[in-house]
N, C-alpha and C. Protein backbone atom coordinates (compact mmCIF):
# COMPACT_ATOMS: atom_id res chain seq x y z
N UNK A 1 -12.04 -34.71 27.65
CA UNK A 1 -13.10 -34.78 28.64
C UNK A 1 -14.41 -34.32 27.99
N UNK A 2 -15.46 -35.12 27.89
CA UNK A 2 -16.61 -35.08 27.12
C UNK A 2 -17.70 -33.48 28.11
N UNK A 3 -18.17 -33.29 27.44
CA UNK A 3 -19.37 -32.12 28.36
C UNK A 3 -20.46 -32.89 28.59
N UNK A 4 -20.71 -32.03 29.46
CA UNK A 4 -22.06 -32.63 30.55
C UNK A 4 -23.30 -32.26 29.53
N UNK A 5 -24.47 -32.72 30.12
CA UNK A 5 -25.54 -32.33 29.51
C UNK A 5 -25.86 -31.13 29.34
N UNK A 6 -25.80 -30.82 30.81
CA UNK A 6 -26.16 -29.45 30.79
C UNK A 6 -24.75 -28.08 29.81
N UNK A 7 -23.48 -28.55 30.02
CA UNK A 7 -22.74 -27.78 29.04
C UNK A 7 -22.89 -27.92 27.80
N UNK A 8 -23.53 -28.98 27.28
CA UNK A 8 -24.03 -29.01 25.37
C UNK A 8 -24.85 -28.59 25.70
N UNK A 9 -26.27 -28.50 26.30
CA UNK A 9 -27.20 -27.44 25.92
C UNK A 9 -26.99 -26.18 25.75
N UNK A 10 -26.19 -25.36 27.05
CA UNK A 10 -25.32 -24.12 27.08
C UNK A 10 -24.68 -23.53 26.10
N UNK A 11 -24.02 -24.63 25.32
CA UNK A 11 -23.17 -24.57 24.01
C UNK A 11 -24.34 -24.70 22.68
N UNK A 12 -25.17 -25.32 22.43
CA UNK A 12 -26.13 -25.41 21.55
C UNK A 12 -26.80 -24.12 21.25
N UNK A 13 -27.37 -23.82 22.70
CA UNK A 13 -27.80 -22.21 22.55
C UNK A 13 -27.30 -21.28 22.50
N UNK A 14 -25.94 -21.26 22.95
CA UNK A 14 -24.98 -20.39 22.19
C UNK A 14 -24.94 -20.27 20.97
N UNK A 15 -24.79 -21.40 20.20
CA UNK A 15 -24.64 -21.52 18.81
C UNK A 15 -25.68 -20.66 18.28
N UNK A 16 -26.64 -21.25 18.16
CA UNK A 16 -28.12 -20.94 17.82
C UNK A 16 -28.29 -18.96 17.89
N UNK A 17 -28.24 -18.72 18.89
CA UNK A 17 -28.27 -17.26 19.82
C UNK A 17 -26.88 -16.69 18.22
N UNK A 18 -25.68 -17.16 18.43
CA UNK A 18 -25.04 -16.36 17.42
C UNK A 18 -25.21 -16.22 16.27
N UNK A 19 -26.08 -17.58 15.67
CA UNK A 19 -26.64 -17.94 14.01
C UNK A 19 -27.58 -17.12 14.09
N UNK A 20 -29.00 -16.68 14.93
CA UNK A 20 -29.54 -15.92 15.20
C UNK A 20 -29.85 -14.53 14.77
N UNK A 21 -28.53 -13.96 15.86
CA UNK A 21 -28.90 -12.64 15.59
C UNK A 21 -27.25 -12.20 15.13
N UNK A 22 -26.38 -12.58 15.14
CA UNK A 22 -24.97 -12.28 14.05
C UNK A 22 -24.96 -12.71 12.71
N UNK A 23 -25.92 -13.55 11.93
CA UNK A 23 -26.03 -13.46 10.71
C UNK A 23 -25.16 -13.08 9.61
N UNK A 24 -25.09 -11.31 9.85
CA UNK A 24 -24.27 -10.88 8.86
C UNK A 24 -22.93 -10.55 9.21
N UNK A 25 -22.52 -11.05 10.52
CA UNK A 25 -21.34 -11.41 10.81
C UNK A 25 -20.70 -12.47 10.48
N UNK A 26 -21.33 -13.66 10.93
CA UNK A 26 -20.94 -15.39 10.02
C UNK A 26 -21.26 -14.95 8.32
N UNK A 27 -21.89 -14.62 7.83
CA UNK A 27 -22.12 -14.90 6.28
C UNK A 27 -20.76 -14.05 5.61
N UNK A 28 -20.49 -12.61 6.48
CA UNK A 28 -19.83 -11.78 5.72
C UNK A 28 -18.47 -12.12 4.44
N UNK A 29 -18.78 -11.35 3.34
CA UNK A 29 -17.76 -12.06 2.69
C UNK A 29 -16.03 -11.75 3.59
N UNK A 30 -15.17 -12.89 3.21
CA UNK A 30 -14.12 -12.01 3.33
C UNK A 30 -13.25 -12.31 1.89
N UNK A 31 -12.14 -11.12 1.94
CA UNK A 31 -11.49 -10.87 1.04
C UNK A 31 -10.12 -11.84 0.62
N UNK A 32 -10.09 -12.47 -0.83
CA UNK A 32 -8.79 -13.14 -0.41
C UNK A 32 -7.46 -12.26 -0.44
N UNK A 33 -6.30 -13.02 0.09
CA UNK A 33 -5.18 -12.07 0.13
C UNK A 33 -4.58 -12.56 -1.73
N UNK A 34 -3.56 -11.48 -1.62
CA UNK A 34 -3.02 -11.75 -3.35
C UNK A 34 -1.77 -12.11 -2.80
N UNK A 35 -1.76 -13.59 -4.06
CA UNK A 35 -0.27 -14.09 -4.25
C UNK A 35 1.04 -13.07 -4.72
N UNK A 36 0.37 -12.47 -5.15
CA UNK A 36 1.69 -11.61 -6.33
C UNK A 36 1.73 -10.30 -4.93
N UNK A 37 1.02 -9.57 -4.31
CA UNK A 37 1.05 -8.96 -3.38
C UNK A 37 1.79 -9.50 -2.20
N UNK A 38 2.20 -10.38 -1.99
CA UNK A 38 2.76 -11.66 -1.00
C UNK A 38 3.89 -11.62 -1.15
N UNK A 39 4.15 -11.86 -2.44
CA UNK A 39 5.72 -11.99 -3.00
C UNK A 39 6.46 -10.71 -3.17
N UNK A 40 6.02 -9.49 -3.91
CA UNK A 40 6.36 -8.38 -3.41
C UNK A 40 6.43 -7.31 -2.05
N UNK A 41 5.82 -7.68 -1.17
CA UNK A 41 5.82 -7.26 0.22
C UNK A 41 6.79 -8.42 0.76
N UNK A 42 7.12 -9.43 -0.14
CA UNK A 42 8.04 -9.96 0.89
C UNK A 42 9.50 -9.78 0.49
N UNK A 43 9.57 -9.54 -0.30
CA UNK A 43 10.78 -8.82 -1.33
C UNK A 43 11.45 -7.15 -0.46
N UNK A 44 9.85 -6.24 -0.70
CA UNK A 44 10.35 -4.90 0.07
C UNK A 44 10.89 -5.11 1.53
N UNK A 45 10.35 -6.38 2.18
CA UNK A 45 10.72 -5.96 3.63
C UNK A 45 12.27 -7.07 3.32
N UNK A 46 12.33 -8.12 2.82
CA UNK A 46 13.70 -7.82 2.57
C UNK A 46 15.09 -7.10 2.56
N UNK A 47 14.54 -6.10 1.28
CA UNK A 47 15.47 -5.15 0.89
C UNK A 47 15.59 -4.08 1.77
N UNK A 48 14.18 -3.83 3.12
CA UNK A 48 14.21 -2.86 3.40
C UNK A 48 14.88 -3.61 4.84
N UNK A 49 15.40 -4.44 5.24
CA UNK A 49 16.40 -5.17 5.83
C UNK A 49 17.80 -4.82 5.48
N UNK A 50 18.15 -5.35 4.12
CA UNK A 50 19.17 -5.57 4.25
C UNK A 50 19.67 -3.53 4.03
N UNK A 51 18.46 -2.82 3.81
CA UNK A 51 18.91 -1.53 3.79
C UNK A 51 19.37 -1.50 5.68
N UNK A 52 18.48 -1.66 6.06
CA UNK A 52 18.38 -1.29 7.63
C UNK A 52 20.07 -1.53 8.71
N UNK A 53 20.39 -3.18 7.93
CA UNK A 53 21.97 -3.69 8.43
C UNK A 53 22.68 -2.59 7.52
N UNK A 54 22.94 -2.46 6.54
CA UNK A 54 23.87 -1.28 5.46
C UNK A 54 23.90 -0.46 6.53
N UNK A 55 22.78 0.19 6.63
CA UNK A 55 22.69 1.83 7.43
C UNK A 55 22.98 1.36 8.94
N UNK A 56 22.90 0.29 9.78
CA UNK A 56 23.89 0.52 10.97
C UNK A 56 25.09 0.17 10.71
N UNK A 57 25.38 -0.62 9.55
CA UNK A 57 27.10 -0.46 9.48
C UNK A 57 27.16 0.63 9.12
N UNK A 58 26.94 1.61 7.96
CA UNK A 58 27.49 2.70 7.64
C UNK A 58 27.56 3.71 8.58
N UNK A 59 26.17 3.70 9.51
CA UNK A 59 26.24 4.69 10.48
C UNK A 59 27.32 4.97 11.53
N UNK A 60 28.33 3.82 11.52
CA UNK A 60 29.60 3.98 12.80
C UNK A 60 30.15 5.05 12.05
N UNK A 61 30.60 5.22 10.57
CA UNK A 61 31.61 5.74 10.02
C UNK A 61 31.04 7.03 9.36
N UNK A 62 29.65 7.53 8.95
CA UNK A 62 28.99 8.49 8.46
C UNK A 62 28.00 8.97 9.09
N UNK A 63 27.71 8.72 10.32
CA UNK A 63 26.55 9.35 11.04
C UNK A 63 25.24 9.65 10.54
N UNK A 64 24.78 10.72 9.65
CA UNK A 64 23.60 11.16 9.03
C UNK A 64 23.21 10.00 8.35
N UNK A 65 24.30 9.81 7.35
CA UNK A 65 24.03 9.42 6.10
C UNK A 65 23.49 7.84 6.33
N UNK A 66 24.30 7.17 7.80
CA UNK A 66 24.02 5.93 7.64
C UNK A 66 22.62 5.60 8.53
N UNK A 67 22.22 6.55 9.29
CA UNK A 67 20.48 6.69 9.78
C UNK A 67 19.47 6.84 9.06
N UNK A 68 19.87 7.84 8.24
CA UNK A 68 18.91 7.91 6.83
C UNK A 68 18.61 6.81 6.34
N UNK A 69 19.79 5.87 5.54
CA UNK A 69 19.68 4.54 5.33
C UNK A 69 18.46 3.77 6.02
N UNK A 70 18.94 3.41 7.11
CA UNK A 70 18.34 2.71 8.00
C UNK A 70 16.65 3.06 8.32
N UNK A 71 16.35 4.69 8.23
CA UNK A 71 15.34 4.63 8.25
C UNK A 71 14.29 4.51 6.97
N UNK A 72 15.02 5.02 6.05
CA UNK A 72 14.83 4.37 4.70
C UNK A 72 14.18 2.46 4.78
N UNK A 73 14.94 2.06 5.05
CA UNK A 73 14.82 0.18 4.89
C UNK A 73 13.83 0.29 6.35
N UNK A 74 14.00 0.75 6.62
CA UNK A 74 12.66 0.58 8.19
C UNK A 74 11.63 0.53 6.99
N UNK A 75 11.13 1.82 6.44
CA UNK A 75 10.21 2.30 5.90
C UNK A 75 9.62 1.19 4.96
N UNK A 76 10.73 0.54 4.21
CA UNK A 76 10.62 -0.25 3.10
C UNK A 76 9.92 -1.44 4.01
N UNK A 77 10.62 -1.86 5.03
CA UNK A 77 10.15 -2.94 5.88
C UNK A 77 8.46 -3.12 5.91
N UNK A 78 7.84 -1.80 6.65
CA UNK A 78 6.51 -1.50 7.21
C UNK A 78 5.82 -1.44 5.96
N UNK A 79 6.11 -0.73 4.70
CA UNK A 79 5.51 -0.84 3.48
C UNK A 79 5.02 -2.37 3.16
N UNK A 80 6.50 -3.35 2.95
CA UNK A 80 6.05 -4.17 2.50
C UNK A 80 5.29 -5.29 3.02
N UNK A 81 5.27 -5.22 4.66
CA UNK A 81 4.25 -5.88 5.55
C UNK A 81 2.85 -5.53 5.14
N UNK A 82 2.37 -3.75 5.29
CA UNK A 82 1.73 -3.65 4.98
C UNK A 82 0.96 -4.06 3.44
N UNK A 83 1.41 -3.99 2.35
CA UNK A 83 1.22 -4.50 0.81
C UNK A 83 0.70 -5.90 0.99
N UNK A 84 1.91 -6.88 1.70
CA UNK A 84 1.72 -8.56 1.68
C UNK A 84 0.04 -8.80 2.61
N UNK A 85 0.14 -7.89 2.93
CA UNK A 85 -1.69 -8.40 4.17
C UNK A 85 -2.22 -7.41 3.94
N UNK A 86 -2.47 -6.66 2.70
CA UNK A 86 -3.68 -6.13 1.99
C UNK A 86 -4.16 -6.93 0.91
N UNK A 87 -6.25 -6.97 0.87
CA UNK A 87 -6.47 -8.26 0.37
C UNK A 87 -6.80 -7.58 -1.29
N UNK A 88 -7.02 -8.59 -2.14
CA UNK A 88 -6.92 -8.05 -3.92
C UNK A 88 -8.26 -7.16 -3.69
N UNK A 89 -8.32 -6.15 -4.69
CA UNK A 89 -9.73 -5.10 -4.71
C UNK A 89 -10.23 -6.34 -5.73
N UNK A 90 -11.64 -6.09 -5.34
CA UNK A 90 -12.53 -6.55 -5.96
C UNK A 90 -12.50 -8.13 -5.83
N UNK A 91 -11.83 -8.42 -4.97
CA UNK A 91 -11.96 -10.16 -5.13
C UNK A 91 -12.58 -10.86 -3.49
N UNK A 92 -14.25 -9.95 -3.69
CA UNK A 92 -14.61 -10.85 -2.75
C UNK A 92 -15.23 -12.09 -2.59
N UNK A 93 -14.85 -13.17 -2.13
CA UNK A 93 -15.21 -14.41 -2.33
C UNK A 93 -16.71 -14.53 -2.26
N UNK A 94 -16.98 -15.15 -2.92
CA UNK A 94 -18.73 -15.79 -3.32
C UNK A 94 -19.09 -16.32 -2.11
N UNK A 95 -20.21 -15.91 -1.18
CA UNK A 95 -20.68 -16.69 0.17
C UNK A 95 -21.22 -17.93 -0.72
N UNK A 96 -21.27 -18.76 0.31
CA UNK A 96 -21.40 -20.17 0.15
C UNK A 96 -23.37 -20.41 0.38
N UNK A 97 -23.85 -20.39 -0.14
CA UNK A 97 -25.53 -20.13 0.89
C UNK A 97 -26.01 -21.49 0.02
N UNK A 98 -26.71 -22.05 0.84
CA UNK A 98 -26.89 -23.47 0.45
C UNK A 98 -27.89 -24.03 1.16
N UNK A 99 -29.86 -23.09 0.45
CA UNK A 99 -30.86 -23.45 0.74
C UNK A 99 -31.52 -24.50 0.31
């Protein structure tokens, strides 16, 4: 469904109004994410899986020992989420500016 006249103008000056005065919000660089950071955070939350299943099986038969586990591979889990969606230092992309 196409917009009315009056909603593209509405929308135009919106535009305009955010190019405006957000500037260094649209230009801001952002950071890329790292491949090799990707692959290792996806590895830890893996392992920190298959720790997590270990430690509720072990936990029927060892109690402490198999919670520990488990919170262990939790830990590994949240680590490696966190690692995979942290972006490379120093690699902020070149803004594009094209006067």
């Amino acid at each position: 469904m196409p917009l009315s006249e009056q909603e593209q103008r509405l929308l135009d000056e919106m535009e305009r109004h955010l190019m405006s005065h957000d500037a260094d919000v649209v230009t801001a660089p952002s950071r890329a994410l790292s491949y090799r950071n990707i692959v290792y955070g996806s590895i830890l939350v893996l392992a920190g899986l298959g720790a997590l299943v270990a430690g509720v099986s072990i936990g029927f038969n060892t109690g402490f020992l198999g919670i520990a586990i488990g919170v262990l591979g939790f830990l590994f889990m949240v680590t490696g989420v966190v690692l995979a969606v942290t972006p490379m230092k120093g690699s902020a992309r070149p803004s594009s500016s094209s006067a």
